[in-house]
Protein backbone atom coordinates (compact mmCIF):
# COMPACT_ATOMS: atom_id res chain seq x y z
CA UNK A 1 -86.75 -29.07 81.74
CA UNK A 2 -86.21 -31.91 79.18
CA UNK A 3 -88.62 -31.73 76.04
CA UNK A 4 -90.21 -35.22 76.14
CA UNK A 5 -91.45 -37.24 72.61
CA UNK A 6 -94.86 -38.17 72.24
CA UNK A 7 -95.17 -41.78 71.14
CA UNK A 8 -95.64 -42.73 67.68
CA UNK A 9 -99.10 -44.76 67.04
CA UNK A 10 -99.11 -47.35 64.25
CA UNK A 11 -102.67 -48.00 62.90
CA UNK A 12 -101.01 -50.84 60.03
CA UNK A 13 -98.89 -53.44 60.90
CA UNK A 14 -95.21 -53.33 59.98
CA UNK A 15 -94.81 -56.76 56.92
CA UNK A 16 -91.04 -55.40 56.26
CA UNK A 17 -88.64 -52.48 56.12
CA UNK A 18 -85.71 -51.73 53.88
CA UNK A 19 -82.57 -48.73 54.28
CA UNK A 20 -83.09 -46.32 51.45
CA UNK A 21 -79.50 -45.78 49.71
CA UNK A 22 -78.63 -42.83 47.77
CA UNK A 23 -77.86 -44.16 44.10
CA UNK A 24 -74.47 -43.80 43.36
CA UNK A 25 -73.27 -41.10 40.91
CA UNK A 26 -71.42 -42.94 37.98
CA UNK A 27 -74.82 -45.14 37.83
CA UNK A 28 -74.67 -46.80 34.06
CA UNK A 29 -78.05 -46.65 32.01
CA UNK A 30 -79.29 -50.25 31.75
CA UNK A 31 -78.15 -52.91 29.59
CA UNK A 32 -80.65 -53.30 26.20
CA UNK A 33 -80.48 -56.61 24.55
CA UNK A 34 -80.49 -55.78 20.47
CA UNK A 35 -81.87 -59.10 19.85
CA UNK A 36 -84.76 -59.34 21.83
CA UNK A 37 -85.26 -55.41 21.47
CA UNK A 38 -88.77 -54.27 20.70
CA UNK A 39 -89.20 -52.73 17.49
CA UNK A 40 -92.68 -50.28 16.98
CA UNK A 41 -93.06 -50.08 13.57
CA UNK A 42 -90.93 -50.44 10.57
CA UNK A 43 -88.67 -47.66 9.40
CA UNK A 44 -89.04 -45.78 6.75
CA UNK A 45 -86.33 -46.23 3.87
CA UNK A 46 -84.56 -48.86 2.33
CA UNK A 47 -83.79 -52.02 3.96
CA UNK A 48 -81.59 -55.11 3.12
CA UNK A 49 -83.18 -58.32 1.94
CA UNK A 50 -82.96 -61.36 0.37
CA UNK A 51 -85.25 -62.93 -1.73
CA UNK A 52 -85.98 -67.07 -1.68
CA UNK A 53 -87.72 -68.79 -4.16
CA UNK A 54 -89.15 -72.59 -3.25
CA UNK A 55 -90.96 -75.59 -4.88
CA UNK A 56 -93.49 -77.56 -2.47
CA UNK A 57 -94.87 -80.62 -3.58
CA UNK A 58 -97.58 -82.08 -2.00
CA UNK A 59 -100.73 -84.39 -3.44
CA UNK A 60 -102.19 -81.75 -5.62
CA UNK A 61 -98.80 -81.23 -7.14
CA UNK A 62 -95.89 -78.84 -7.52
CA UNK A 63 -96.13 -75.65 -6.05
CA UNK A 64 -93.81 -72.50 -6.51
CA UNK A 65 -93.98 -69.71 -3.84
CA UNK A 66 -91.25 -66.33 -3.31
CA UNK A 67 -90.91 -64.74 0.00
CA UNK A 68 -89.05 -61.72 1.13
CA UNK A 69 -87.12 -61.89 4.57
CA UNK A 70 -86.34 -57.80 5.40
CA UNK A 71 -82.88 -56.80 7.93
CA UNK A 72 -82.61 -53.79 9.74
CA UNK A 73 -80.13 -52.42 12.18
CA UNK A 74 -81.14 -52.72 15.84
CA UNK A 75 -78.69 -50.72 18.36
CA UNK A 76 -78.53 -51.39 22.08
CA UNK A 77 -76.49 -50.86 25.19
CA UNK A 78 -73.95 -52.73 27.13
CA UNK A 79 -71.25 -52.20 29.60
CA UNK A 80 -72.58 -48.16 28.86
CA UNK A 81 -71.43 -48.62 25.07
CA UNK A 82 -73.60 -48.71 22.35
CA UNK A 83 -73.88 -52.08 20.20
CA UNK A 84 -75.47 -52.88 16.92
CA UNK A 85 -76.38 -55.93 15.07
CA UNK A 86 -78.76 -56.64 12.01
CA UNK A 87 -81.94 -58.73 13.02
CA UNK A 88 -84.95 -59.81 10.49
CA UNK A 89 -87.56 -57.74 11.01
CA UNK A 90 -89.82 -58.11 8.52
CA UNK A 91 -91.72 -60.97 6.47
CA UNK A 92 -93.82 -60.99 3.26
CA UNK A 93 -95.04 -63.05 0.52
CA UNK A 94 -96.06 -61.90 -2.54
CA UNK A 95 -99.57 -61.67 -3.65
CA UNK A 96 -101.23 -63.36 -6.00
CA UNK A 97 -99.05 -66.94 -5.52
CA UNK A 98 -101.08 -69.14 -3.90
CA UNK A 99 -104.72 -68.06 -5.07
CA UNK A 100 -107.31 -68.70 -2.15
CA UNK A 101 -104.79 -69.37 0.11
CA UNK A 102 -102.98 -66.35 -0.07
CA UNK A 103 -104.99 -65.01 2.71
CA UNK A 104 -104.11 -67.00 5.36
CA UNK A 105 -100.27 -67.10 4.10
CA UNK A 106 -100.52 -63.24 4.42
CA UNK A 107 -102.11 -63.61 7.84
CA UNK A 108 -99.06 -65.66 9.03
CA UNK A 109 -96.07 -63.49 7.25
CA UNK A 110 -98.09 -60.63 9.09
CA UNK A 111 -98.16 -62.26 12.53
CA UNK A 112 -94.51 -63.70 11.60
CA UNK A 113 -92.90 -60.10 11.21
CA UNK A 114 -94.87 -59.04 14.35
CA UNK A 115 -93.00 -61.62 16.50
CA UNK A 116 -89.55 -60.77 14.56
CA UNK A 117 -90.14 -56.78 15.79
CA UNK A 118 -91.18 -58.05 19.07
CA UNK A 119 -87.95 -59.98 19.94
CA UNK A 120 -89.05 -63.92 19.81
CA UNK A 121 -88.99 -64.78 15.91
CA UNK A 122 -86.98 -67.87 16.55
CA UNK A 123 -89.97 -69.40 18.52
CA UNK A 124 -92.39 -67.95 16.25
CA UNK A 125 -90.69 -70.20 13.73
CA UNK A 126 -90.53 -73.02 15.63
CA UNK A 127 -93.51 -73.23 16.56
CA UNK A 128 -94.86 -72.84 12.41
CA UNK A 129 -92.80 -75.55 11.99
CA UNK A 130 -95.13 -77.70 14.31
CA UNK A 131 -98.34 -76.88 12.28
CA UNK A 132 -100.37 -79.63 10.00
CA UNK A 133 -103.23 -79.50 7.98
CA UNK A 134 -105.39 -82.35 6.20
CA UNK A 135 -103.78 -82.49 2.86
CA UNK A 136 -101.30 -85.12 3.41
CA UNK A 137 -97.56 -84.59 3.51
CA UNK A 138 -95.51 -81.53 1.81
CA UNK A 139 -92.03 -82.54 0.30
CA UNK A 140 -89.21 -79.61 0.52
CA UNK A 141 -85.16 -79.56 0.95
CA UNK A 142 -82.99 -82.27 1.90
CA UNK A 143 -81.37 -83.06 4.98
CA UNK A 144 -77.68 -83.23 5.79
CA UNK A 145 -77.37 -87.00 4.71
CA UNK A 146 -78.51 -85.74 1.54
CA UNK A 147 -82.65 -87.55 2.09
CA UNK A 148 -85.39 -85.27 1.21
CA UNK A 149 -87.28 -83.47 3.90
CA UNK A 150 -91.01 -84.52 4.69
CA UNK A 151 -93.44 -81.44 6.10
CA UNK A 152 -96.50 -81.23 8.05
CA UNK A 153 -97.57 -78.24 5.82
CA UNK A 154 -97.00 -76.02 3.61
CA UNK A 155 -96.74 -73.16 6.49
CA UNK A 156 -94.44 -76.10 8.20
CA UNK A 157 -92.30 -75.75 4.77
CA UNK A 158 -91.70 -72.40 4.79
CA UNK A 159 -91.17 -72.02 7.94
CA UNK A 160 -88.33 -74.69 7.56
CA UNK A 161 -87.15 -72.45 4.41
CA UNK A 162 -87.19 -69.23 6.50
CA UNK A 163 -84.75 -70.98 9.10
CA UNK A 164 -82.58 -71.95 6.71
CA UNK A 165 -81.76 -68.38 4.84
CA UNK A 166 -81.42 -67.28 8.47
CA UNK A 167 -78.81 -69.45 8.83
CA UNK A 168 -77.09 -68.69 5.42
CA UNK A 169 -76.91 -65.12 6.91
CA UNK A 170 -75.68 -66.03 9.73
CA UNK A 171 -78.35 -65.42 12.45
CA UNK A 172 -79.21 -68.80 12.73
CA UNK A 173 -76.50 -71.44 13.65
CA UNK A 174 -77.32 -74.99 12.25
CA UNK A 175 -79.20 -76.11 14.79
CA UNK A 176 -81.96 -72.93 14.40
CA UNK A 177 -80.81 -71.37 17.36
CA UNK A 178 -80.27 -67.95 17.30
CA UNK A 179 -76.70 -66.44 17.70
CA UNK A 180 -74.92 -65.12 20.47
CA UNK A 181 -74.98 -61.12 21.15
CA UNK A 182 -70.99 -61.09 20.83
CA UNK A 183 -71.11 -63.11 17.08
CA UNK A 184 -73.85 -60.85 15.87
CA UNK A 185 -72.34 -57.70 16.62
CA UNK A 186 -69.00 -59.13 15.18
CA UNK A 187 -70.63 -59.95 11.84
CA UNK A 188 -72.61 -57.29 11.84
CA UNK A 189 -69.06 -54.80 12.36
CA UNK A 190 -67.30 -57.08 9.54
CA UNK A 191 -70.63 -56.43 7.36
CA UNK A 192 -70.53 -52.55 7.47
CA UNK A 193 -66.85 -52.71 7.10
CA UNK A 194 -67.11 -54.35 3.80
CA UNK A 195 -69.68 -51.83 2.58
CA UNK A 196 -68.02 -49.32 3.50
CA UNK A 197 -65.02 -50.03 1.69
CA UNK A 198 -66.86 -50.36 -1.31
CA UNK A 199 -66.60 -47.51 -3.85
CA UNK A 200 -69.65 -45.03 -3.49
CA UNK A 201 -70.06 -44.48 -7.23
CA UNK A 202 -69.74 -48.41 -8.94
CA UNK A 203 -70.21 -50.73 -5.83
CA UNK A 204 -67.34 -53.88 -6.67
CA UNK A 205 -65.61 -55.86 -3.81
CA UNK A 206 -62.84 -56.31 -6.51
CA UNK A 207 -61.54 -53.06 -6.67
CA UNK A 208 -59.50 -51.66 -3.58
CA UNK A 209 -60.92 -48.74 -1.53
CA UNK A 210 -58.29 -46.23 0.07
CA UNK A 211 -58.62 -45.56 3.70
CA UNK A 212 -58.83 -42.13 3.60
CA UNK A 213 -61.82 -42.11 1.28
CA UNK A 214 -64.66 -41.87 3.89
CA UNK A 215 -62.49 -39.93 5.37
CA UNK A 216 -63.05 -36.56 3.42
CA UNK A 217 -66.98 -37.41 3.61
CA UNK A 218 -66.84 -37.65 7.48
CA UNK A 219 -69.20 -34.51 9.03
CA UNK A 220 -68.64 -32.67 12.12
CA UNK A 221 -72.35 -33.84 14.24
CA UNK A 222 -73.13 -37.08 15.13
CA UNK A 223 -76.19 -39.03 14.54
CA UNK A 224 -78.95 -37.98 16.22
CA UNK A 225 -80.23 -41.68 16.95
CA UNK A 226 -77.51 -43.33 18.11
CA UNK A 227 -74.51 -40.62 18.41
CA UNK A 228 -72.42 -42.17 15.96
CA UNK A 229 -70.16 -40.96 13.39
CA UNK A 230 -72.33 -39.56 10.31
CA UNK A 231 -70.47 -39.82 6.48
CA UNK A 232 -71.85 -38.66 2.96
CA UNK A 233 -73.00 -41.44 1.30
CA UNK A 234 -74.77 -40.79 -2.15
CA UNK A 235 -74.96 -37.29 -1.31
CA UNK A 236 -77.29 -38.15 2.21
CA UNK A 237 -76.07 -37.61 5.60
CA UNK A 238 -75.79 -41.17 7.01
CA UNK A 239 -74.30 -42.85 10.22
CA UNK A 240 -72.06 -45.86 9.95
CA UNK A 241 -73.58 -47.66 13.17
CA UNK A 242 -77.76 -47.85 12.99
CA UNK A 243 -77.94 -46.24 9.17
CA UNK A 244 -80.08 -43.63 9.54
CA UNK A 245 -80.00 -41.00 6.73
CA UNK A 246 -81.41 -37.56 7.12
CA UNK A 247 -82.79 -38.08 3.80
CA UNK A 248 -85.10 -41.01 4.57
């Protein structure tokens, strides 16, 4: 006799349905955007920068003010491959510049380096560059027909300042926006070329560098970060792709 099915009861009504497929097995890992990459905390270690110094002039007179933009390496992923590019990461402004006001300049450079790490600097400074204050205009830079530049603010100043050493190093293009993925990792590849072709014991872009020098300092395991190929530099372990050095 014929084993007959008991029906199935349905307490919940059925809003939609889907066919599970099996993932298939040459699956890539996820493309990771270096730009936009979110960055915990600063590294520990040396890091490239580039100092600015500016004059703002305002009502109460000529001003003078320093500030610090920091570059680090950021590595993500696409296609599957590994790609690298150097982003600002990090803001400051030295103490002890703008007397009373040095608080809230450190409170922005703060919140400034937070939005770099997070991903959306270029909005962060965009939107500085909107801010005004009750203290009249702030005169800094000139534009491209050669006229001087009127401000909001002095944080509206900076700000402006800050966009243009971006662009100087090439993150920026001259409108303020930022740089495709493709032109960032090119300059970025051009950048660490010319480093390392620069002698390791008196650094000068004027005297050759023979192929095979980095060559005899190449070592057998890659870099723990990033797997790429790890050289002695200085007498430190270091990889040629995100920087890391085993000896901080």
């Amino acid at each position: 006799m014929a084993e007959t099915k008991k029906p199935t009861h349905i307490a919940q009504k059925i809003v939609g349905w889907s066919v599970a497929r099996a993932a298939p097995a040459n699956d890539v890992a996820p493309d990771v955007d270096p730009r936009t990459l979110r960055i915990d905390r600063r590294e520990e270690g040396s890091w490239e920068s580039v100092t600015t110094k500016i004059n703002l002039t305002s009502a109460t007179g000529t001003k003078t003010l320093y500030f610090v933009i920091g570059f680090g390496v950021v590595c993500g992923r696409r296609n599957g491959e590994p790609i690298c590019i150097e982003r600002p990461l990090e803001f400051f402004v030295p103490a002890g510049q703008t007397a009373a006001e040095h608080q809230w300049v450190s409170a922005t450079m703060r919140t400034l380096s937070l939005a770099a790490r997070g991903g959306f600097l270029v909005k962060a400074l965009a939107d500085l560059r909107k801010v005004s204050w009750d203290r009249g205009p702030v005169w800094y830079g000139k534009s491209k027909s050669g006229k001087g530049l009127v401000h909001d603010s002095e944080v509206a100043a900076i700000a402006w300042a800050m966009e243009q050493e971006l662009q100087k190093r090439g993150y920026l293009d001259a409108y303020g926006v930022e740089r495709s993925l493709d032109e960032l990792a090119t300059r970025y590849a051009q950048l660490r070329r010319f480093r390392d072709a620069l002698p390791l014991d008196n650094p000068s872009p004027g005297e050759p560098q023979q192929e095979s020098a980095l060559a005899a300092f190449a070592l057998p395991d890659p870099c723990p970060q990033c797997r790429g190929e790890m050289v002695m530099k200085d007498g430190c372990p270091t990889c040629l792709d995100c920087g890391y050095s085993k000896c901080g």
